[in-house]
N, C-alpha and C. Protein backbone atom coordinates (compact mmCIF):
# COMPACT_ATOMS: atom_id res chain seq x y z
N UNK A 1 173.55 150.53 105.61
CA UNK A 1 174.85 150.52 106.24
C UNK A 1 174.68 150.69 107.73
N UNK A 2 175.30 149.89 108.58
CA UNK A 2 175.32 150.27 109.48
C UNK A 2 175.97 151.66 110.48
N UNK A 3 175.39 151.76 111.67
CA UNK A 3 175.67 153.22 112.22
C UNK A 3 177.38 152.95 112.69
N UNK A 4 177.52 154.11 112.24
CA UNK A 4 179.32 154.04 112.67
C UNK A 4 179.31 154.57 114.33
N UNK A 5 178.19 155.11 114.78
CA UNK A 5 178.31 155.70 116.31
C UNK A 5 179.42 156.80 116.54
N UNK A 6 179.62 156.57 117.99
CA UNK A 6 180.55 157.04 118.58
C UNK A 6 181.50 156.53 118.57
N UNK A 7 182.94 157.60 118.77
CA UNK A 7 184.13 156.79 118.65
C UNK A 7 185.24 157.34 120.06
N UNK A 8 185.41 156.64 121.23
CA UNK A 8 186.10 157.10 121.99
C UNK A 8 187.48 156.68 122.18
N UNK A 9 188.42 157.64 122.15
CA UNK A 9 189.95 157.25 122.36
C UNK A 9 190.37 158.00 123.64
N UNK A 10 190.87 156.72 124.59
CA UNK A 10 190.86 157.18 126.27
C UNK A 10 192.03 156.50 126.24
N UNK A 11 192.67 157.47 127.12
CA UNK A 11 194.65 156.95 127.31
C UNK A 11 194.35 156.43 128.91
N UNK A 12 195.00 155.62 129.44
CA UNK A 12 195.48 154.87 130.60
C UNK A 12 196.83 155.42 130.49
N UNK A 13 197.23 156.32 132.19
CA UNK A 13 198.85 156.45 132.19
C UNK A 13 199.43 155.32 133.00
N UNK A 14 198.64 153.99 133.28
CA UNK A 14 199.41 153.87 134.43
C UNK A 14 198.88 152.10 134.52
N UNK A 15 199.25 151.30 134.87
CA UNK A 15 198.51 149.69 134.97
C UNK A 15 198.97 148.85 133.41
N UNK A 16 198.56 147.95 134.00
CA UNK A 16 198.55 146.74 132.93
C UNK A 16 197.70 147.00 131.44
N UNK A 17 198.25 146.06 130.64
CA UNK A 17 197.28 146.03 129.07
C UNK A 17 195.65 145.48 129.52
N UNK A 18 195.79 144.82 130.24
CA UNK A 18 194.31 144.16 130.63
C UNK A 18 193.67 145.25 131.02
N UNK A 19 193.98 146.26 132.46
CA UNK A 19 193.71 146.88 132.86
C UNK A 19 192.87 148.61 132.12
N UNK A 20 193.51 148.36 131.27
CA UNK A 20 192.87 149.55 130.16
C UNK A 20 192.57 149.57 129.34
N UNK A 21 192.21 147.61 128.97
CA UNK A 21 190.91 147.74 128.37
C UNK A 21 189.91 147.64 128.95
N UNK A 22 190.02 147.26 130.25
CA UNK A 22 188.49 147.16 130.96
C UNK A 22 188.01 148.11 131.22
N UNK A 23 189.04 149.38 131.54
CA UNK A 23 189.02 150.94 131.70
C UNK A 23 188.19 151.74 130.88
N UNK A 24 188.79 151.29 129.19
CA UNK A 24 188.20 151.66 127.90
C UNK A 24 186.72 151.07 127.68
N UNK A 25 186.40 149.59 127.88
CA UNK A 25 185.10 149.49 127.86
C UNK A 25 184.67 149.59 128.90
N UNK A 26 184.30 150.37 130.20
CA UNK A 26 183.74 150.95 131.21
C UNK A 26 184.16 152.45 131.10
N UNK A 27 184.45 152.72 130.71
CA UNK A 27 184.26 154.33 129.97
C UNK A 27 183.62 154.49 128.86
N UNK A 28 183.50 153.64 127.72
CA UNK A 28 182.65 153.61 126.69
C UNK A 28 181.53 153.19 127.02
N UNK A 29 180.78 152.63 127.85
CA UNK A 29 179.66 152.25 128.33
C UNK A 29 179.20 153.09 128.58
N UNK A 30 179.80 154.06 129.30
CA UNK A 30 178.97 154.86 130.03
C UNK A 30 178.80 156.23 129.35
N UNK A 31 179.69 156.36 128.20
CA UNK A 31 179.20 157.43 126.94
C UNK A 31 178.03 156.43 126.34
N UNK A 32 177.77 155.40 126.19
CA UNK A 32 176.70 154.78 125.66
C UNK A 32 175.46 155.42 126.21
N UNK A 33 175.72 154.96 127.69
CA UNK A 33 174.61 154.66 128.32
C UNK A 33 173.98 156.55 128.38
N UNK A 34 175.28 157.85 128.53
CA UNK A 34 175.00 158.68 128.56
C UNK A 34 174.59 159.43 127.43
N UNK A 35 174.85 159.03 126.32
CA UNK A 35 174.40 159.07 124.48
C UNK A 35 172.81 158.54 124.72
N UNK A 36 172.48 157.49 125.41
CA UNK A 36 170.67 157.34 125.09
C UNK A 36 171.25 156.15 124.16
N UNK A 37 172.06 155.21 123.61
CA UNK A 37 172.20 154.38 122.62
C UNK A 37 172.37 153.06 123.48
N UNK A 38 171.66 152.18 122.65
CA UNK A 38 171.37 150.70 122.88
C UNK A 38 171.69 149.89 122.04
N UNK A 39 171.33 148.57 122.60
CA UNK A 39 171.88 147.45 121.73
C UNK A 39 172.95 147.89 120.91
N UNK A 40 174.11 148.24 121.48
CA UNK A 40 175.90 148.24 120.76
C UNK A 40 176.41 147.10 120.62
N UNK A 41 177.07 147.05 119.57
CA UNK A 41 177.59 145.25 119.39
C UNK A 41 179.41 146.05 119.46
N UNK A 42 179.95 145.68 120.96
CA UNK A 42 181.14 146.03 120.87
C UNK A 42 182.09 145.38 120.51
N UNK A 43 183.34 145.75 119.56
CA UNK A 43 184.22 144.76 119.47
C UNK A 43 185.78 145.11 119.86
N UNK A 44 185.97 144.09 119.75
CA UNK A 44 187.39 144.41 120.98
C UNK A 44 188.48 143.01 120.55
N UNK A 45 189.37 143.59 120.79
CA UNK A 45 190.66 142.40 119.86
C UNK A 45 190.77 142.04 121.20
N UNK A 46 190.48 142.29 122.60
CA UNK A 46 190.77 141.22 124.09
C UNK A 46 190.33 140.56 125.06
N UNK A 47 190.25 139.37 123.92
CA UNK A 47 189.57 138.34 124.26
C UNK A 47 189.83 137.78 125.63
N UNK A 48 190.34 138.08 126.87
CA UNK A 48 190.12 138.18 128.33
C UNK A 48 189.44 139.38 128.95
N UNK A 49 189.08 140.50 127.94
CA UNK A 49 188.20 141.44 128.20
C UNK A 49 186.66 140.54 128.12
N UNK A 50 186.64 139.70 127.15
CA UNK A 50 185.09 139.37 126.59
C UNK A 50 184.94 138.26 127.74
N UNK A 51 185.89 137.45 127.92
CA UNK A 51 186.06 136.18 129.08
C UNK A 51 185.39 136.71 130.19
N UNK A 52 186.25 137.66 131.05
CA UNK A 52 185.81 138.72 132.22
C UNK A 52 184.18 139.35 132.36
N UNK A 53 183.93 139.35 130.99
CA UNK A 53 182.41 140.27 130.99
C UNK A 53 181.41 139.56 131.08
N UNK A 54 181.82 137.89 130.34
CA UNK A 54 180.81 137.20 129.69
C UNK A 54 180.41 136.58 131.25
N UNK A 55 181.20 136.38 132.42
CA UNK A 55 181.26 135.50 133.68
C UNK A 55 181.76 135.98 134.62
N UNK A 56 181.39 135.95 136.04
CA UNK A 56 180.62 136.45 137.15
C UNK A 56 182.93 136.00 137.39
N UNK A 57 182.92 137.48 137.96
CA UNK A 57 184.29 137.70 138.36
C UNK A 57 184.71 136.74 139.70
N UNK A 58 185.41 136.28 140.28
CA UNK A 58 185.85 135.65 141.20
C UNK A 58 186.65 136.65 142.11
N UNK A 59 186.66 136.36 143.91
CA UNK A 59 187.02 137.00 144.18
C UNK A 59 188.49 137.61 144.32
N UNK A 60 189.53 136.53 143.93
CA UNK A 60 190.70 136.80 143.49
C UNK A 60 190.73 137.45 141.95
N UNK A 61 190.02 137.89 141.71
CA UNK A 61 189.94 138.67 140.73
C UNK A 61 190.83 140.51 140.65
N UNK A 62 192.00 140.93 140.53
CA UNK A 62 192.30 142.06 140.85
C UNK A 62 191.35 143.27 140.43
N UNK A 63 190.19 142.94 139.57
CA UNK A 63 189.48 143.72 138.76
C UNK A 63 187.94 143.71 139.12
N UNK A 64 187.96 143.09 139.76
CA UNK A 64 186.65 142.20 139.98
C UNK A 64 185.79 143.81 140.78
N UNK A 65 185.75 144.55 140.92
CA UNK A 65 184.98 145.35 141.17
C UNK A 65 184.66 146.30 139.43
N UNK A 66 185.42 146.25 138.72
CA UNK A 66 185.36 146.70 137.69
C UNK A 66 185.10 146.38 136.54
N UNK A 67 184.90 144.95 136.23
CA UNK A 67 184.57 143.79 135.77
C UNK A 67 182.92 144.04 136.25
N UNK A 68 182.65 144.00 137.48
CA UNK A 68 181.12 144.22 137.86
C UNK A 68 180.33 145.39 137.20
N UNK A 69 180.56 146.92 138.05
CA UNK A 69 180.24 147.25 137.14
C UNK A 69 180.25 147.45 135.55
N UNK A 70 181.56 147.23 135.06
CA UNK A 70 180.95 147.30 133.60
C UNK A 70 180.17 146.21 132.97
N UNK A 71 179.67 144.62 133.73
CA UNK A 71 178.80 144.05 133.56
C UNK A 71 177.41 144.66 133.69
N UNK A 72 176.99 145.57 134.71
CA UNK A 72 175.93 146.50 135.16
C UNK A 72 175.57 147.51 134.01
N UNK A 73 176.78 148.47 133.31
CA UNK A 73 176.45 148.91 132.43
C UNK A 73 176.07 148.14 131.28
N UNK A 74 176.97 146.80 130.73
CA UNK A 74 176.18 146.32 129.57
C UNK A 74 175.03 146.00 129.67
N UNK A 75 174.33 145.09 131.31
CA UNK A 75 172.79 145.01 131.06
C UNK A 75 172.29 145.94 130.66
N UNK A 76 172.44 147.49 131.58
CA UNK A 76 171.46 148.71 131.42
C UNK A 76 171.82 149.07 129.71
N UNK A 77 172.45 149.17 129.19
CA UNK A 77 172.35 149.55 127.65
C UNK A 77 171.74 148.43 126.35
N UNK A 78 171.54 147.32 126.85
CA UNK A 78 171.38 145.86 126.37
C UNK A 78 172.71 145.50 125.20
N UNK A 79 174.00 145.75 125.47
CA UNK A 79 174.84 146.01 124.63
C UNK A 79 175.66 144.64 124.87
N UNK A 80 175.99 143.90 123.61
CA UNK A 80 177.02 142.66 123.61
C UNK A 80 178.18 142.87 122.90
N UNK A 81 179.35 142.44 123.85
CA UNK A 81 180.88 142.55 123.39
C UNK A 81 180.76 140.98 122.62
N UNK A 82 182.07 141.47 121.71
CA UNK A 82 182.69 140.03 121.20
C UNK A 82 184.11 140.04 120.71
N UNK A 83 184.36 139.61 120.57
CA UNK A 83 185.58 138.81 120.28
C UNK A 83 186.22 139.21 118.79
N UNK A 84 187.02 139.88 118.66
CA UNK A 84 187.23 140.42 117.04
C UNK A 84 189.48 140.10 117.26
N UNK A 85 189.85 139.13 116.19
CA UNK A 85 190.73 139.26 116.37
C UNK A 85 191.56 140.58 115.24
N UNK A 86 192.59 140.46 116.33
CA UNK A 86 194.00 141.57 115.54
C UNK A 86 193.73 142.04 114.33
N UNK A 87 194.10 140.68 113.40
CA UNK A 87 194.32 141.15 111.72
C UNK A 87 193.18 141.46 111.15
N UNK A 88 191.95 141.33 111.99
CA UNK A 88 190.65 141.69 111.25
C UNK A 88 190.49 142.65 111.62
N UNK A 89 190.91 144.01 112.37
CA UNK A 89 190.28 144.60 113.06
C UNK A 89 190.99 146.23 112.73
N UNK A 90 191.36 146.51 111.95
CA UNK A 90 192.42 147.57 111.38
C UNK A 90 191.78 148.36 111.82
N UNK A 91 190.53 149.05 111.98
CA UNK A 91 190.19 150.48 112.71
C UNK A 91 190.61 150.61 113.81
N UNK A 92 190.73 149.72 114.61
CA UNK A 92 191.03 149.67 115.70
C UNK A 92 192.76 149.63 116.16
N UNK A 93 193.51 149.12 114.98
CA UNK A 93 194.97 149.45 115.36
C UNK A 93 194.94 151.30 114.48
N UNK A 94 194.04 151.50 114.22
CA UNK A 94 193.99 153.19 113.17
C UNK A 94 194.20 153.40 114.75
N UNK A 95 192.50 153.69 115.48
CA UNK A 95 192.29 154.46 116.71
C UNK A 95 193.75 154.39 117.54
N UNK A 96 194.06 153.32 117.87
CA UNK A 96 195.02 152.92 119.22
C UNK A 96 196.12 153.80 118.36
N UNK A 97 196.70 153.86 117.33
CA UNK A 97 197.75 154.63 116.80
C UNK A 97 197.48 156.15 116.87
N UNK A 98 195.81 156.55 116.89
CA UNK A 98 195.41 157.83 116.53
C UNK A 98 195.49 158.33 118.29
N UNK A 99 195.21 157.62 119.16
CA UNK A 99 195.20 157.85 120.33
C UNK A 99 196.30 158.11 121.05
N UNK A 100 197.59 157.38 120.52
CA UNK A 100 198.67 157.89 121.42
C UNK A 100 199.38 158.94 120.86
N UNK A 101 198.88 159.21 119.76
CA UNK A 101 198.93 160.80 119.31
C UNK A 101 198.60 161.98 119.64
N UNK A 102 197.33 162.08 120.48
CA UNK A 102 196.70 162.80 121.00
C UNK A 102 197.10 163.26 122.49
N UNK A 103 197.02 164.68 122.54
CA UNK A 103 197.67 164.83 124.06
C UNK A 103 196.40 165.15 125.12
N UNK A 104 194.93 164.78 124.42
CA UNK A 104 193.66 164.98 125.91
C UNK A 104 193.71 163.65 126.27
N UNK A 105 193.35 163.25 127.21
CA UNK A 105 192.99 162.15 128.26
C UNK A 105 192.06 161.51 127.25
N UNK A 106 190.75 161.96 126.99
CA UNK A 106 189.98 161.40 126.73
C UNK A 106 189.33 162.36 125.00
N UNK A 107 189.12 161.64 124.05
CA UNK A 107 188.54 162.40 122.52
C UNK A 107 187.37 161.55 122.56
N UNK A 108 186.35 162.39 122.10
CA UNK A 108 185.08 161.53 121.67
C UNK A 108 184.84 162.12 120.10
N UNK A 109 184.72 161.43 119.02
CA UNK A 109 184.24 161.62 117.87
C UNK A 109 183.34 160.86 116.93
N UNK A 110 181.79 162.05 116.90
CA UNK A 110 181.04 161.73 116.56
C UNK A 110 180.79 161.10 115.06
N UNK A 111 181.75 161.10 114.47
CA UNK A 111 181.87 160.85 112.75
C UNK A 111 183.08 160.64 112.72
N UNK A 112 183.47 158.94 112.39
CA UNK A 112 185.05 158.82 111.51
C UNK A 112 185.69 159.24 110.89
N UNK A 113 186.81 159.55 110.21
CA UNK A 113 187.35 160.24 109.06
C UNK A 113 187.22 159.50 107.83
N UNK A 114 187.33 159.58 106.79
CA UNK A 114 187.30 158.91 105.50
C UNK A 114 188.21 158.31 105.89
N UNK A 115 189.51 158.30 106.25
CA UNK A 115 190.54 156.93 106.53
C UNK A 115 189.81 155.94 106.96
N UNK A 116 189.35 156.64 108.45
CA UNK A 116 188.68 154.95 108.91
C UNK A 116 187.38 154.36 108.55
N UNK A 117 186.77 155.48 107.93
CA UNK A 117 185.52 154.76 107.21
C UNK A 117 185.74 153.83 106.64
N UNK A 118 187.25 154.01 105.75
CA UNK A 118 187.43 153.19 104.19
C UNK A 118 188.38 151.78 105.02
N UNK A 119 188.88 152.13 105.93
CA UNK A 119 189.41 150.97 107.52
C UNK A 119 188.28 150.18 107.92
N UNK A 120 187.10 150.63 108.26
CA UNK A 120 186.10 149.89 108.77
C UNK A 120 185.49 149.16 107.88
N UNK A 121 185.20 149.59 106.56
CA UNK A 121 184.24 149.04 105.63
C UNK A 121 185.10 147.90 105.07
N UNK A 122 186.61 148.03 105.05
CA UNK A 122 187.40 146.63 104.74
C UNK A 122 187.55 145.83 106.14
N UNK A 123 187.38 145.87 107.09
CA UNK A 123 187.34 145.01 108.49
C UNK A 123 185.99 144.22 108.11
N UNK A 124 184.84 145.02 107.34
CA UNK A 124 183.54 144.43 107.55
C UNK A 124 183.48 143.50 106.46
N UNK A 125 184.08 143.74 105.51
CA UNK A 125 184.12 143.01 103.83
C UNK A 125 184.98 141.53 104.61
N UNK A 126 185.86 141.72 105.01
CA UNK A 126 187.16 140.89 105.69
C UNK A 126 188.44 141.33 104.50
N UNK A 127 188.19 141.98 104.16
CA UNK A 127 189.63 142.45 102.95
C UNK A 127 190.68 142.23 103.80
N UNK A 128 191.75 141.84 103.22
CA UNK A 128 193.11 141.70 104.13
C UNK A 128 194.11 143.27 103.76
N UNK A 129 194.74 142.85 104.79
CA UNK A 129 195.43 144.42 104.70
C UNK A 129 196.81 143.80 105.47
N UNK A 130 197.51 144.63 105.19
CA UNK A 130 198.80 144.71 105.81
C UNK A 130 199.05 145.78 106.80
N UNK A 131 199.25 145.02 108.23
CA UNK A 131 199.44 146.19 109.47
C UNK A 131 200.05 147.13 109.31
N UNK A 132 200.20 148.27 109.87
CA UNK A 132 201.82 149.44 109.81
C UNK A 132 202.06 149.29 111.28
């Protein structure tokens, strides 16, 4: 089975939807990179997050300094994002629901709960599920 890792839920008070996910994976990078863990296969339902990472930012870019480095961190960890849509991805509407629940800035948890274990292991099967 594969490693379930780390699991970080980081609130943005303030900017765009784009804006905090680039936030979220440049903050998770750098628990990567500060964990000692490599080769992460990240996935992410925003697919202009993966666009942005995969190619060299432009300078009308509003992000484009942040876009850089978190390109910098994925070399240094050897870690590749991809592309995971919505309905496949139910741990991830778990977290984002579990997160705006939470009143710290930032939770790091080292072990899932049996909810999302039994969430992840049907994302990985492709079992269909019905959103809440």
């Amino acid at each position: 089975m594969r490693n379930l890792g780390v699991w970080l839920l980081w609130k943005l008070h303030s900017g765009t939807s784009l804006e905090a996910k680039l936030w979220a994976m440049y903050k998770g990078l750098t628990v990567i990179l500060q964990k000692g863990m490599n080769q992460v296969m990240i996935e992410t339902d925003a697919e202009q997050v993966v666009q942005l990472l995969q190619e060299e930012p432009g300078d009308r870019c509003p992000f484009k300094n942040l876009v850089e480095d978190a390109q910098i961190l994925l070399r240094e960890c050897e870690c590749s994002v991809q592309h995971v849509w919505k309905e496949g991805n139910f741990y991830a509407d778990f977290l984002a629901k579990m997160r705006a629940n939470q009143p710290e800035e930032m939770l790091l948890m080292n072990d899932p709960s049996a909810e999302l274990r039994e969430l992840l292991v049907s994302d990985m099967i492709g079992m269909g599920r019905e959103r809440t």
